[in-house]
PDB file of N, CA and C in Angstrom:
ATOM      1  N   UNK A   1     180.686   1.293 147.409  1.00  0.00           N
ATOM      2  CA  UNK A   1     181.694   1.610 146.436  1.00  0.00           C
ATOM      3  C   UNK A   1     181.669   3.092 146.070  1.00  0.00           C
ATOM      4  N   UNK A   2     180.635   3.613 146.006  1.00  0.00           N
ATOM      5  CA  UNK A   2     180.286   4.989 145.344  1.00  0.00           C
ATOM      6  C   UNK A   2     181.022   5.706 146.696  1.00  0.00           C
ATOM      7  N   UNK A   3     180.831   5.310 147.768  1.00  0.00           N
ATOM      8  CA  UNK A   3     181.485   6.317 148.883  1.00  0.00           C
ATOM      9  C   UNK A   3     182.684   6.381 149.072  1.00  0.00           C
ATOM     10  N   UNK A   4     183.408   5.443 148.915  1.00  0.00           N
ATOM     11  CA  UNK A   4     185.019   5.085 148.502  1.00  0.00           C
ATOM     12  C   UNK A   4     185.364   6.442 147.116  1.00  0.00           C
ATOM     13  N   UNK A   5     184.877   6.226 146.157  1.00  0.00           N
ATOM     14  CA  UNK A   5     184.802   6.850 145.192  1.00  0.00           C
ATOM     15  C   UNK A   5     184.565   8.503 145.186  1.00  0.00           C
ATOM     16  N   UNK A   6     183.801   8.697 146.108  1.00  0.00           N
ATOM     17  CA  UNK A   6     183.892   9.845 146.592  1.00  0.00           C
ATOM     18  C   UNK A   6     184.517  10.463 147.502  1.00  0.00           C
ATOM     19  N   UNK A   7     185.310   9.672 148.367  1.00  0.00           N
ATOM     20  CA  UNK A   7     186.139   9.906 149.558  1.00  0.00           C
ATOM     21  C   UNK A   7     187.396  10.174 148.338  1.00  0.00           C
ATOM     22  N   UNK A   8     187.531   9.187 147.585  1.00  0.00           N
ATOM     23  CA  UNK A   8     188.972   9.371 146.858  1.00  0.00           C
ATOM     24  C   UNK A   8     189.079  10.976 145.966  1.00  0.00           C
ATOM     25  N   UNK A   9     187.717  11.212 145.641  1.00  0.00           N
ATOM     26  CA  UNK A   9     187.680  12.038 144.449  1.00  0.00           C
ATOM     27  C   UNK A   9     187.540  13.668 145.427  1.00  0.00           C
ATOM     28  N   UNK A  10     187.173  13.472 146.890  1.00  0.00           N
ATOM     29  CA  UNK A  10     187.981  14.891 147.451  1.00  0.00           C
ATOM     30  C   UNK A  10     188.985  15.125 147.681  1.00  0.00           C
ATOM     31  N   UNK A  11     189.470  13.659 147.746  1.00  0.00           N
ATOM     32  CA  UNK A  11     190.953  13.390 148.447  1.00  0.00           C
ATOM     33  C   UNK A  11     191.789  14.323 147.579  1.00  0.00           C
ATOM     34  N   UNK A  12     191.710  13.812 146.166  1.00  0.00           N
ATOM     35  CA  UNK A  12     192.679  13.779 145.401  1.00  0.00           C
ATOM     36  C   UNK A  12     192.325  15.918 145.097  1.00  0.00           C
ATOM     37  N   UNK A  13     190.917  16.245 145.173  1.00  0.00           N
ATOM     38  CA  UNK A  13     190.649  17.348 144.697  1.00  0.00           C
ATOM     39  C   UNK A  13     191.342  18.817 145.771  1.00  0.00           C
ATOM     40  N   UNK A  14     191.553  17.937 147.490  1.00  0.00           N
ATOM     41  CA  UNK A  14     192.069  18.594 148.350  1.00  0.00           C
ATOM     42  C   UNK A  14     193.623  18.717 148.366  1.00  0.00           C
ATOM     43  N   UNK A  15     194.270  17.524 147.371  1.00  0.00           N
ATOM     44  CA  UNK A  15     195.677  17.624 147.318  1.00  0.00           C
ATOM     45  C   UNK A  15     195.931  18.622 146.492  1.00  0.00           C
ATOM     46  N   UNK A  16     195.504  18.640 144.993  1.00  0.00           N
ATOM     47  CA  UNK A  16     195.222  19.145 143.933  1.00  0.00           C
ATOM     48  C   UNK A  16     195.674  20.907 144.784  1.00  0.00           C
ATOM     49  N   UNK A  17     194.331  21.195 144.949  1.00  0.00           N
ATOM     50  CA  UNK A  17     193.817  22.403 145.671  1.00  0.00           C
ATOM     51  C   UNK A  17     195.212  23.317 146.423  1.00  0.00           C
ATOM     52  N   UNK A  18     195.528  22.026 147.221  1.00  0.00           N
ATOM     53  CA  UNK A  18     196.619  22.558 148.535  1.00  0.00           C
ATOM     54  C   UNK A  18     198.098  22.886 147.314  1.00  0.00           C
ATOM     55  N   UNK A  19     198.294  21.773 146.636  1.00  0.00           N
ATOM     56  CA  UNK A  19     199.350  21.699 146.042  1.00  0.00           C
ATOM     57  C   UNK A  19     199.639  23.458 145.362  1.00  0.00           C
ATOM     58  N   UNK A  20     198.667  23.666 144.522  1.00  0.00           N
ATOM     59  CA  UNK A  20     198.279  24.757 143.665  1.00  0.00           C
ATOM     60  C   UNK A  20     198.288  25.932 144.554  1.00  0.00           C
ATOM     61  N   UNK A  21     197.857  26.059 145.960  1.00  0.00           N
ATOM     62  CA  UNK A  21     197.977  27.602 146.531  1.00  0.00           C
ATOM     63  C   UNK A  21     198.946  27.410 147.251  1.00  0.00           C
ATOM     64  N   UNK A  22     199.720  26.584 147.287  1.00  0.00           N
ATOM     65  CA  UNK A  22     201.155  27.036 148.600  1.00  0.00           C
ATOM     66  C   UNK A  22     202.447  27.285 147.555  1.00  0.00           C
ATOM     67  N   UNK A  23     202.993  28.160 148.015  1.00  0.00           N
ATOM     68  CA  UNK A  23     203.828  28.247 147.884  1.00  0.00           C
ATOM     69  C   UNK A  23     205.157  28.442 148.428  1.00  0.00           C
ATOM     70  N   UNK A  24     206.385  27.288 148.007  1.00  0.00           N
ATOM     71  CA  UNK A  24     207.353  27.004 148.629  1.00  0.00           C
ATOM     72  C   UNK A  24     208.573  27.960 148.105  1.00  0.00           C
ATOM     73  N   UNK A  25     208.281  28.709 147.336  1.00  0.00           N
ATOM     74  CA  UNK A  25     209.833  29.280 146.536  1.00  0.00           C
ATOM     75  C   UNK A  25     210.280  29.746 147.936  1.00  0.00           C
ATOM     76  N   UNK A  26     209.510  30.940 148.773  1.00  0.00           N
ATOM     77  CA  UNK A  26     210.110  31.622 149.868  1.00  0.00           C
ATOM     78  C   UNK A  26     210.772  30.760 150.975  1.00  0.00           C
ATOM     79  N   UNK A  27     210.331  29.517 150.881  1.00  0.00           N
ATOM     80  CA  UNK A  27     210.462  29.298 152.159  1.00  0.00           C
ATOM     81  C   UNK A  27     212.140  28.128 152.050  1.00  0.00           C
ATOM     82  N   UNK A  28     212.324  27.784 150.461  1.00  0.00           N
ATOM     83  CA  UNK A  28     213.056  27.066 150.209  1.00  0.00           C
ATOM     84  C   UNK A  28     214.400  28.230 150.283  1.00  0.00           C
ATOM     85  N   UNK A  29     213.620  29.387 149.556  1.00  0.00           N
ATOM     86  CA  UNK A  29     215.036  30.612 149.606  1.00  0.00           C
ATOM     87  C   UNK A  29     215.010  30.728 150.803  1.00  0.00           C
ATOM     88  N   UNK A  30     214.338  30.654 151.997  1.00  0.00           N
ATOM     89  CA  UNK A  30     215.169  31.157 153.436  1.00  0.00           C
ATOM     90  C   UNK A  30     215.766  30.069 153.978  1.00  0.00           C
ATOM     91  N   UNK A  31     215.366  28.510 153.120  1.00  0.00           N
ATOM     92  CA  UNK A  31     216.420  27.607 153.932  1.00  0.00           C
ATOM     93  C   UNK A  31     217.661  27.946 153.303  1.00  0.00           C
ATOM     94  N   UNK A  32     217.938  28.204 152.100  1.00  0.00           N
ATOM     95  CA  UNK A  32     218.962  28.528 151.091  1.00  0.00           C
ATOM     96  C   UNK A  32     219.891  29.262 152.346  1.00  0.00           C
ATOM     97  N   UNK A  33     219.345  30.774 152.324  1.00  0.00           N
ATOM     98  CA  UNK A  33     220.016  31.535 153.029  1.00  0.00           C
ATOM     99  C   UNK A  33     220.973  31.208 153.993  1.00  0.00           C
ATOM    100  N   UNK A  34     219.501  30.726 155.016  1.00  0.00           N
ATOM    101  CA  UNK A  34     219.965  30.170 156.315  1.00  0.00           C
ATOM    102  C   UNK A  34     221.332  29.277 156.009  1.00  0.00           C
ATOM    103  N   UNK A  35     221.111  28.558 155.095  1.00  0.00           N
ATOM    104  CA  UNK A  35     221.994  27.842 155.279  1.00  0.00           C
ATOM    105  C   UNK A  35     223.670  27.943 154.818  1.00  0.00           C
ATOM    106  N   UNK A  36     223.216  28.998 153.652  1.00  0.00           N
ATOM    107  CA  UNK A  36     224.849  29.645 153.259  1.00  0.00           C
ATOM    108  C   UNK A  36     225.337  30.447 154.243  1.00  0.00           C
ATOM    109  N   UNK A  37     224.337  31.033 155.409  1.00  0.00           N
ATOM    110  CA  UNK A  37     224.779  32.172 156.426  1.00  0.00           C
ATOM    111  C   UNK A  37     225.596  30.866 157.434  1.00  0.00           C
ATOM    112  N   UNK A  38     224.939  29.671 157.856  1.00  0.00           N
ATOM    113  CA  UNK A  38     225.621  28.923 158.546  1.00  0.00           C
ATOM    114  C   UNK A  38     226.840  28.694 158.509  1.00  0.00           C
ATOM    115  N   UNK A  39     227.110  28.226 156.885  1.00  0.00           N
ATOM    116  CA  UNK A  39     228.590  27.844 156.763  1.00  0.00           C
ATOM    117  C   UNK A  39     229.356  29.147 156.513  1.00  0.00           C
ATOM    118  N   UNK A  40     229.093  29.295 155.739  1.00  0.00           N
ATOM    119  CA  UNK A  40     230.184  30.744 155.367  1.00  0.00           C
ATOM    120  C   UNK A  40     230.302  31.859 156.879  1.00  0.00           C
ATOM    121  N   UNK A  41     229.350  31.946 157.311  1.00  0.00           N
ATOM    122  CA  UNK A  41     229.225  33.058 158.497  1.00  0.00           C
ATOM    123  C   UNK A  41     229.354  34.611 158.437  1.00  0.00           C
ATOM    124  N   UNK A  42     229.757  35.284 159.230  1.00  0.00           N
ATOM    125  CA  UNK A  42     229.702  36.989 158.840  1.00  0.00           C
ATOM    126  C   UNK A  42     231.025  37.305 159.274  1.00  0.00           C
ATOM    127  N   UNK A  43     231.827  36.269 159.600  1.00  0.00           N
ATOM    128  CA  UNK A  43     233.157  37.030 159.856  1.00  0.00           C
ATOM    129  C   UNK A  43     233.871  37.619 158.831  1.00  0.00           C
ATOM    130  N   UNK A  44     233.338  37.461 157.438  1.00  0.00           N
ATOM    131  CA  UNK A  44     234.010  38.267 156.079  1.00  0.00           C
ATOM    132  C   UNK A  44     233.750  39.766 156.530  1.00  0.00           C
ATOM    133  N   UNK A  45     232.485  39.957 156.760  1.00  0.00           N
ATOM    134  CA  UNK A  45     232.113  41.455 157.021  1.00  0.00           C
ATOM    135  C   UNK A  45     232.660  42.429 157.560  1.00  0.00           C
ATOM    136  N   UNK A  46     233.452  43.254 156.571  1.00  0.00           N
ATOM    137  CA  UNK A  46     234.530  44.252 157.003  1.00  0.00           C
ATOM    138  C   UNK A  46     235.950  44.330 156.777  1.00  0.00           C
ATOM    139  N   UNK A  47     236.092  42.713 156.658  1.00  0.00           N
ATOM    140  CA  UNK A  47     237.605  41.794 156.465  1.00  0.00           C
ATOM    141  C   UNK A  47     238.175  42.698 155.376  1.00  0.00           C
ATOM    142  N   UNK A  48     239.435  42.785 155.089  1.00  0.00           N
ATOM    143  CA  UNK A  48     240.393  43.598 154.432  1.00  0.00           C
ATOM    144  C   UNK A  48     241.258  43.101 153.939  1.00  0.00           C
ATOM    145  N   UNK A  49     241.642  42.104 154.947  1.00  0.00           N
ATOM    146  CA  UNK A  49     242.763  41.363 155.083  1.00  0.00           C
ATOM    147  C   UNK A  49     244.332  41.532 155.340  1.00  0.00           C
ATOM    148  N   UNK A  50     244.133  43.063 155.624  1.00  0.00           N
ATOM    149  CA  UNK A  50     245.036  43.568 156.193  1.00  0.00           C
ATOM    150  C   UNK A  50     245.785  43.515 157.477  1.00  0.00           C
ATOM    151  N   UNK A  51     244.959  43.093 158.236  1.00  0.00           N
ATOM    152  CA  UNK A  51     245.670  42.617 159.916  1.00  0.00           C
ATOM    153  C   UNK A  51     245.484  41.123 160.077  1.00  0.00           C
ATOM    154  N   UNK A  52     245.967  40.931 161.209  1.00  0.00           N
ATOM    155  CA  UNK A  52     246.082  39.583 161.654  1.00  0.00           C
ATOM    156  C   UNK A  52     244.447  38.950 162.028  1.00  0.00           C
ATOM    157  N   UNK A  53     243.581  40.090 162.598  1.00  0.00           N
ATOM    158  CA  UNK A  53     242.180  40.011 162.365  1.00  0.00           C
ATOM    159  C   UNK A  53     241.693  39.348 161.486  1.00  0.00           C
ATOM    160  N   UNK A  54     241.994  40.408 160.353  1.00  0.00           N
ATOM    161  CA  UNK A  54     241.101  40.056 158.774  1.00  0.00           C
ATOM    162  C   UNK A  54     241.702  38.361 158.271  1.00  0.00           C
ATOM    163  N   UNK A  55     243.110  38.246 158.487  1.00  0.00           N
ATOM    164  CA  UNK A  55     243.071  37.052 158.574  1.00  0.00           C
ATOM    165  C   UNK A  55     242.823  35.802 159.062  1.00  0.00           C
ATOM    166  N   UNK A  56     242.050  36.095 160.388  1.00  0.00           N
ATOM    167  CA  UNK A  56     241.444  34.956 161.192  1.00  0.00           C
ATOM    168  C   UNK A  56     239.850  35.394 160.733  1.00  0.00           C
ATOM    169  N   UNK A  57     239.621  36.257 160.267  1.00  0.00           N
ATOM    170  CA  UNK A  57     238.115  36.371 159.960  1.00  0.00           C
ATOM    171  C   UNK A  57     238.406  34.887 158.327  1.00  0.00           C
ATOM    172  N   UNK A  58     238.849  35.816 157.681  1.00  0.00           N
ATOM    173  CA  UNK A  58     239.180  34.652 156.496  1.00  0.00           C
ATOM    174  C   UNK A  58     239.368  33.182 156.727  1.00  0.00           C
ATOM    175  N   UNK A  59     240.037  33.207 157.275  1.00  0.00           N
ATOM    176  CA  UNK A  59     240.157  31.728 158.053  1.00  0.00           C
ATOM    177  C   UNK A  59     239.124  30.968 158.511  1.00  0.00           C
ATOM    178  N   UNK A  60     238.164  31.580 159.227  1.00  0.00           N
ATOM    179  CA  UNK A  60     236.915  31.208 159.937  1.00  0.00           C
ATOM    180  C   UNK A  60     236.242  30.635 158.757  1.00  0.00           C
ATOM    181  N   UNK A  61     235.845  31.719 157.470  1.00  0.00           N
ATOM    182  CA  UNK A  61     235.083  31.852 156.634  1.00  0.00           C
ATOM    183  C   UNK A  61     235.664  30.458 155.690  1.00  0.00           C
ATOM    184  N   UNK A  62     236.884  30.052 155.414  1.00  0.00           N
ATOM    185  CA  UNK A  62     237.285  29.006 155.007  1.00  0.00           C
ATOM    186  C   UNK A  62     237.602  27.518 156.059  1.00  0.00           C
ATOM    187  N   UNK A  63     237.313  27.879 156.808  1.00  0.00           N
ATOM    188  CA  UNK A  63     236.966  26.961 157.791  1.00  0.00           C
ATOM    189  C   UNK A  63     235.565  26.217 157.524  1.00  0.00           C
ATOM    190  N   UNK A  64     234.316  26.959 157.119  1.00  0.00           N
ATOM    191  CA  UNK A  64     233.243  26.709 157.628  1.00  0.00           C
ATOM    192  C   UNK A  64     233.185  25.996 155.836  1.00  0.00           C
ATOM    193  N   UNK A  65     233.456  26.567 155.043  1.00  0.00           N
ATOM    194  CA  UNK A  65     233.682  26.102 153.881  1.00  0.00           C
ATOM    195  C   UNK A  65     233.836  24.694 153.833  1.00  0.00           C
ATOM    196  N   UNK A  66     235.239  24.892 154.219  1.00  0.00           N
ATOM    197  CA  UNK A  66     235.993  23.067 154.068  1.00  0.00           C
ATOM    198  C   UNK A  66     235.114  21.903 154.994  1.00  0.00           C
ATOM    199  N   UNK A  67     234.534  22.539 156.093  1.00  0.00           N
ATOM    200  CA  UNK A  67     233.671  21.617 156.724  1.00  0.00           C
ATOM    201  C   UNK A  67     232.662  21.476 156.112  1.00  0.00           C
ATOM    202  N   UNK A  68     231.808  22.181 155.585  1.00  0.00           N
ATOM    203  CA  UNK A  68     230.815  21.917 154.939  1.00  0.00           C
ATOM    204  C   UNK A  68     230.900  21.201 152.923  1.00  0.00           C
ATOM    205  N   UNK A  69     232.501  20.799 153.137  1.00  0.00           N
ATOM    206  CA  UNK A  69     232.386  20.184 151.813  1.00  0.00           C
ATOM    207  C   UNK A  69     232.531  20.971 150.755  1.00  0.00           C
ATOM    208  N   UNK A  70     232.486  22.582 150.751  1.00  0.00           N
ATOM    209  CA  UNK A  70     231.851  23.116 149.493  1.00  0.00           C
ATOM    210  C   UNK A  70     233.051  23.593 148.905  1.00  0.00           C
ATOM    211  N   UNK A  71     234.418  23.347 149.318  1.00  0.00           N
ATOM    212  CA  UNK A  71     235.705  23.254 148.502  1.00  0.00           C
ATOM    213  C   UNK A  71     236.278  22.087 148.624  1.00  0.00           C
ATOM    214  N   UNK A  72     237.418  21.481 148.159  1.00  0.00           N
ATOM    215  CA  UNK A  72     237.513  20.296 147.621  1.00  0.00           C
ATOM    216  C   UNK A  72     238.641  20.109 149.039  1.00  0.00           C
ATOM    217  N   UNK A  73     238.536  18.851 149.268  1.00  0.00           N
ATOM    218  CA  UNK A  73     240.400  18.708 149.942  1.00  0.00           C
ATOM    219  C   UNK A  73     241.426  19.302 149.490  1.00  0.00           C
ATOM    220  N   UNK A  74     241.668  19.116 148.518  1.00  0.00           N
ATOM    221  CA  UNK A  74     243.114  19.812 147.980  1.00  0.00           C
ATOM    222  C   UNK A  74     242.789  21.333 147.769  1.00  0.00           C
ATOM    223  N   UNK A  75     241.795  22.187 147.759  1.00  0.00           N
ATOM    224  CA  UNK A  75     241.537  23.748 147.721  1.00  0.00           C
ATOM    225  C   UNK A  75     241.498  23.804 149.150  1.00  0.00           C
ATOM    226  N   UNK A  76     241.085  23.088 149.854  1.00  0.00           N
ATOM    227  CA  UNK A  76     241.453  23.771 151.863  1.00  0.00           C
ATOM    228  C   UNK A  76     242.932  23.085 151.631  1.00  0.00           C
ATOM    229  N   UNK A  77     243.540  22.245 151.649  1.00  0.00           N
ATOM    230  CA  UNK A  77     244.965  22.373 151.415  1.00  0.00           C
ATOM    231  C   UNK A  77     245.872  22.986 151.150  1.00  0.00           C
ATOM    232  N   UNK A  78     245.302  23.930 149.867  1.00  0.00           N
ATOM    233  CA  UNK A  78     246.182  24.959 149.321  1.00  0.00           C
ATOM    234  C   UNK A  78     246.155  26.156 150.645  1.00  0.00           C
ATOM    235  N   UNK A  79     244.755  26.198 150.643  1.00  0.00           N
ATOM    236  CA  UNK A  79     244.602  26.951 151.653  1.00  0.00           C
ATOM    237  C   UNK A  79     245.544  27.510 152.744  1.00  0.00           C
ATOM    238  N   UNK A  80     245.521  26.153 152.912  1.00  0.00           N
ATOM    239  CA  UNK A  80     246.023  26.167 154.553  1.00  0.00           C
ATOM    240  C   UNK A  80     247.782  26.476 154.242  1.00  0.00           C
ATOM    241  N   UNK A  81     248.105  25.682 153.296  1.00  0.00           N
ATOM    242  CA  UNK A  81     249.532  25.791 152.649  1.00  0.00           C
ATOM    243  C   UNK A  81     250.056  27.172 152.629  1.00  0.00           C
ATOM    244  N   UNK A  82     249.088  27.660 152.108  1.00  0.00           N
ATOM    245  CA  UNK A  82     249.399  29.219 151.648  1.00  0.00           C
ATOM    246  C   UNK A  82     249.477  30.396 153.331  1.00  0.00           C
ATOM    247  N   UNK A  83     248.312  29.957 154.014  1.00  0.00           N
ATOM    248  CA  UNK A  83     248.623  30.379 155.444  1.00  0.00           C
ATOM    249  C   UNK A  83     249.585  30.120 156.271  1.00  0.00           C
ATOM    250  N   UNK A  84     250.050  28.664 156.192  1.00  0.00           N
ATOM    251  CA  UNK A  84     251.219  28.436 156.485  1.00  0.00           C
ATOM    252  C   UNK A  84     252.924  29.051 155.901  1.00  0.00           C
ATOM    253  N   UNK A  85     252.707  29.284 154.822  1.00  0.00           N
ATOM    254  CA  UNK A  85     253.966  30.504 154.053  1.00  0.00           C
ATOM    255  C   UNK A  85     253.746  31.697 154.281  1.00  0.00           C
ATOM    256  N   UNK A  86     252.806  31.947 155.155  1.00  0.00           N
ATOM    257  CA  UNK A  86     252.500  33.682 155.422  1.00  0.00           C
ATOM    258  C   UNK A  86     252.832  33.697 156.989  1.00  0.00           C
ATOM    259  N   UNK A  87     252.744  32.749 157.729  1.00  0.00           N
ATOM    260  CA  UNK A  87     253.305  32.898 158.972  1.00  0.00           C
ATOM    261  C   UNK A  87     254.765  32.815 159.637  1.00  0.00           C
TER     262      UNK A  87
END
């Protein structure tokens, strides 16, 4: 019993231990990143919106948006609505 007891009482002292020196903030902010760089992407970069360019860069960038959920149906709707009265 006493060895049980002691198996448990490093156990718990090695979780303890591990828990207390790691740290996750960095690694949660580079999934963060990563993951707003995924959807959104870099085609904004530079965009103006002045040419037919800047507007397919925009497009892209609201593309990756609406797929990923992070505007509503009816805001990629408008969206698209509004691209559609500009063409």
């Amino acid at each position: 019993m006493r060895r049980i007891g002691l198996a448990c009482g490093v156990g718990c002292a090695l979780i303890v231990g591990a828990c207390g020196t790691t740290q996750t903030t960095s690694a949660v902010h580079d999934d963060l990143r990563a993951s707003a760089r995924g959807i959104v992407g870099v085609s904004l970069v530079g965009a103006r919106g002045l040419t037919d360019r800047d507007q397919d860069a925009i497009d892209d960038t609201v593309a990756g948006l609406c797929g990923a959920r992070v505007w509503t149906r009816s805001e990629c709707a408008r969206h698209d609505a509004a691209r559609g009265a500009d063409r």
